[in-house]
Protein backbone atom coordinates (compact mmCIF):
# COMPACT_ATOMS: atom_id res chain seq x y z
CA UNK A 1 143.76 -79.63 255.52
CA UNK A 2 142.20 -76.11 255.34
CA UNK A 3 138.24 -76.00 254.95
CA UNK A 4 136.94 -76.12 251.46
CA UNK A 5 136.40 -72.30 251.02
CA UNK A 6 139.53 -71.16 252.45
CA UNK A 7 141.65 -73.26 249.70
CA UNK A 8 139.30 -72.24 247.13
CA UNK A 9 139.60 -68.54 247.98
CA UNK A 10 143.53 -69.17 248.16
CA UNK A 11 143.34 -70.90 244.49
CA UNK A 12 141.10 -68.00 243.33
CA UNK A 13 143.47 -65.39 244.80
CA UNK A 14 146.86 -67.17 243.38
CA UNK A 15 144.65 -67.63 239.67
CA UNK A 16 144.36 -64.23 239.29
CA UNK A 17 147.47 -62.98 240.63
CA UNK A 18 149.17 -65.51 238.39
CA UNK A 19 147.19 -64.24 235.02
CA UNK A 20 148.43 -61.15 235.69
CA UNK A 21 151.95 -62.00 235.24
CA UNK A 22 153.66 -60.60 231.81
CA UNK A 23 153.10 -63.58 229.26
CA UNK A 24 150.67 -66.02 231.70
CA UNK A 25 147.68 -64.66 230.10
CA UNK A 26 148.92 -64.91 226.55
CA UNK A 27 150.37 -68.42 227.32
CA UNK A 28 147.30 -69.59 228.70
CA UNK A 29 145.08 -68.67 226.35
CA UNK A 30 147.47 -69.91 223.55
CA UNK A 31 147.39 -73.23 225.03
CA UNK A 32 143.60 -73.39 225.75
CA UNK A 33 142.56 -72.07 222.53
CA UNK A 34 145.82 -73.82 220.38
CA UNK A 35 145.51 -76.96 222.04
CA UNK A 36 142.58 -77.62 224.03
CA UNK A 37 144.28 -77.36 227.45
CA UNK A 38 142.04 -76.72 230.67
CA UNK A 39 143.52 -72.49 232.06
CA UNK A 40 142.03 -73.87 235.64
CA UNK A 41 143.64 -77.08 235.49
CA UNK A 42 146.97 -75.57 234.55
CA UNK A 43 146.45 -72.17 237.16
CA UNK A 44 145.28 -75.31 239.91
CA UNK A 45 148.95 -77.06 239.17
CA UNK A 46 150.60 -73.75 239.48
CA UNK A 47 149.19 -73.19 242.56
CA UNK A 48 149.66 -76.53 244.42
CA UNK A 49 153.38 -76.63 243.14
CA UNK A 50 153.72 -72.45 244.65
CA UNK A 51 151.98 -73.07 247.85
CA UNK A 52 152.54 -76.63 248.25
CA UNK A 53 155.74 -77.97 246.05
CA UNK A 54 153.27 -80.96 245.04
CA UNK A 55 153.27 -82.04 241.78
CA UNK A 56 150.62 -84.15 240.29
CA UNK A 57 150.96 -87.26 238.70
CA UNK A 58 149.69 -88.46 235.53
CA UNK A 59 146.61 -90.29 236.63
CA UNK A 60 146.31 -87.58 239.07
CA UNK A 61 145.87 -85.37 236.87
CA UNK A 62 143.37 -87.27 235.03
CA UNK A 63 141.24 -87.30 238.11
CA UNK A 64 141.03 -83.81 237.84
CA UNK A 65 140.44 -83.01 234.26
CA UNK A 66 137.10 -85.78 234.61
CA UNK A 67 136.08 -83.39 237.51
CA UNK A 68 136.43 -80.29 235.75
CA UNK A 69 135.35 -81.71 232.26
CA UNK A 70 131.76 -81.78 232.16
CA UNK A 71 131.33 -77.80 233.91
CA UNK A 72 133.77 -77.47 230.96
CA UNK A 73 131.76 -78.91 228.65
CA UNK A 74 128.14 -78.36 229.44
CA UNK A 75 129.12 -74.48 231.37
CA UNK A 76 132.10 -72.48 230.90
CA UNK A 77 132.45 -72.82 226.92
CA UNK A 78 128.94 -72.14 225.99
CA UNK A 79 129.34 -68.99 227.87
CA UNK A 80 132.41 -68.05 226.92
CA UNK A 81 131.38 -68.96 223.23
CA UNK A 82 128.80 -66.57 224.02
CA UNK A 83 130.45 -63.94 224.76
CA UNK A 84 133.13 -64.31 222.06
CA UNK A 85 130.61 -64.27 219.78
CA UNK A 86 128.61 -61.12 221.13
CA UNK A 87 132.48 -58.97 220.80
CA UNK A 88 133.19 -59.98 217.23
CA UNK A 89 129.38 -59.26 216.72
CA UNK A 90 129.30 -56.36 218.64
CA UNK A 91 132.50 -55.12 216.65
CA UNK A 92 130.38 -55.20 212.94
CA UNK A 93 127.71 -54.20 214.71
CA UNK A 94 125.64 -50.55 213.15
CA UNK A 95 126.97 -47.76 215.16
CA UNK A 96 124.64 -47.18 217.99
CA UNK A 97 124.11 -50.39 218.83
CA UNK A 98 125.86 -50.96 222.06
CA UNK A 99 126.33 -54.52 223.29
CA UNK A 100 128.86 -53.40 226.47
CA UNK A 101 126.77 -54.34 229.57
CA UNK A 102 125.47 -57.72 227.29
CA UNK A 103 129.38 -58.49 227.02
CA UNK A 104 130.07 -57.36 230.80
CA UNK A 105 127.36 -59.10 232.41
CA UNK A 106 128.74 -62.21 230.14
CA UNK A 107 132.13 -62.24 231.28
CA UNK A 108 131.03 -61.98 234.72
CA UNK A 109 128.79 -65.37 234.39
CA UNK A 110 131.82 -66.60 232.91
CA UNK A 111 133.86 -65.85 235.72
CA UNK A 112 130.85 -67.39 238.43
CA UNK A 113 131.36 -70.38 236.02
CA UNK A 114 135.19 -70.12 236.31
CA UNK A 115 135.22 -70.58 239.97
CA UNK A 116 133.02 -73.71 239.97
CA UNK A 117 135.33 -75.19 238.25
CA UNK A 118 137.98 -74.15 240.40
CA UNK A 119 136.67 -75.41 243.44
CA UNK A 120 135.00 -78.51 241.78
CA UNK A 121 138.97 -79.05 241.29
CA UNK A 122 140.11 -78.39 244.80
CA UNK A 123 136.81 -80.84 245.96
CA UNK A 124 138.45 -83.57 243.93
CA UNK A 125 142.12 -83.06 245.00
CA UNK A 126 140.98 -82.88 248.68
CA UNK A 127 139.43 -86.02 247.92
CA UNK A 128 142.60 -87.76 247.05
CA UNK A 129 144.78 -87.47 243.82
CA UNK A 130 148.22 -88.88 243.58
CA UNK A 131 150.77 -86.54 243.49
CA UNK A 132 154.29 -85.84 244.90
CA UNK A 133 155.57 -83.41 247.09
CA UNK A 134 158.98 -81.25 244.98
CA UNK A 135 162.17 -79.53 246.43
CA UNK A 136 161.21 -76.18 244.29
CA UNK A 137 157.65 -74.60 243.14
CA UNK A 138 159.09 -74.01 239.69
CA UNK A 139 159.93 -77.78 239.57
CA UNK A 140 156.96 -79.25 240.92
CA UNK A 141 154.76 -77.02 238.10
CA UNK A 142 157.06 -78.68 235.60
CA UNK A 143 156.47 -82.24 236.87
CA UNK A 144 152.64 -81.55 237.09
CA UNK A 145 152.85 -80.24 233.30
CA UNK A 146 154.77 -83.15 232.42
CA UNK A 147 151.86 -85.20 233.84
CA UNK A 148 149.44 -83.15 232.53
CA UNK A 149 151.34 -83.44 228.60
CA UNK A 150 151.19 -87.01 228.58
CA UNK A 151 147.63 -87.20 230.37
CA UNK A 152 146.30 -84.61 227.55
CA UNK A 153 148.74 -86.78 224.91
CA UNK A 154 150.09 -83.03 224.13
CA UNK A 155 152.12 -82.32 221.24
CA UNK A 156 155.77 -80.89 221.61
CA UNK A 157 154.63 -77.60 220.83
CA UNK A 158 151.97 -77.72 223.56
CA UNK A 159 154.52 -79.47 225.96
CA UNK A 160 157.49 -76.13 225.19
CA UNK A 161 154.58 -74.19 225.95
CA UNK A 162 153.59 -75.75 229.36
CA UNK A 163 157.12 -75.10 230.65
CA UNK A 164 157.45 -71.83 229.46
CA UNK A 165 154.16 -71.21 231.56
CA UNK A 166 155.25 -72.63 234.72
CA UNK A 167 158.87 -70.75 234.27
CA UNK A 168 156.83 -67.36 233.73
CA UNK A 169 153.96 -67.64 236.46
CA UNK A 170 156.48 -69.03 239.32
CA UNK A 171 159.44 -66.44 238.54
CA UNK A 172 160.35 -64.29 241.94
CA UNK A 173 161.27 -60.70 241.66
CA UNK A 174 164.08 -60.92 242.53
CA UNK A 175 164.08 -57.39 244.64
């Protein structure tokens, strides 16, 4: 298996190639925000099911969200709370008062914070999750969201959503 900083620079790479997709961003967020679903944990079964037609299994997937959850927890949402609250503040703020490189230099800690997470996920698959390997990326995603609905106990909305995601961030132009 490729060294540790090679697949995390590939994960980081596909991440935000993927977010850039019409709808992944909006999807993601949606889900994140709507139902408390993990945007790395998703992006990471995206990528293993594009560049590797694996798809995780339930308990696999479990694995992971215990080694992202407590950067989660303890790191990325405090910032990003943070910085959430400095744009709505910095949107009543009195004219004048600029909060721009407060916010910027925010979202870039968040981002720092992002990729631990990332490769704390890629440490703990490289360790050994179970998983599967999938004839087709786009089917492989939707196995790993499967796993990841009834691992998250997801409700059907959440579950429509998760498909919708992997259909949208694995489509090939087709030219």
């Amino acid at each position: 298996m490729a060294d540790l900083e090679a697949l995390t620079e590939d994960f980081w790479r596909f991440s935000l190639e993927t977010y850039a997709k019409p709808g992944v961003q909006a999807l993601s967020l949606a889900l994140q925000d709507d139902h408390g679903c993990d945007v790395n944990l998703m992006l990471f079964c995206l990528w293993l099911a594009d560049s590797q037609g694996i798809a995780l299994e339930s308990s696999g997937v479990g694995e992971l969200a215990l080694a992202a959850g407590e950067l989660n927890n303890e790191l990325v949402s405090p910032v990003r709370s943070a910085r959430r609250w400095l744009k709505s503040y910095g949107e009543t703020a009195r004219e004048g008062l600029s909060i721009k490189p407060e916010y910027d230099a925010l979202k870039s800690v968040e981002l720092k914070c992002e990729r631990l997470v990332q490769r704390a996920l890629v440490v703990r698959y490289r360790d050994g999750v179970l998983h599967s390997s999938m004839a087709s990326p786009v089917s492989a995603a939707r196995a790993s969201f499967t796993a990841y609905a009834e691992a998250h106990k997801a409700n059907p909305d959440a579950v429509k959503r998760l498909g919708e995601l992997a259909d949208r961030a694995l489509e090939r132009d087709p030219f």
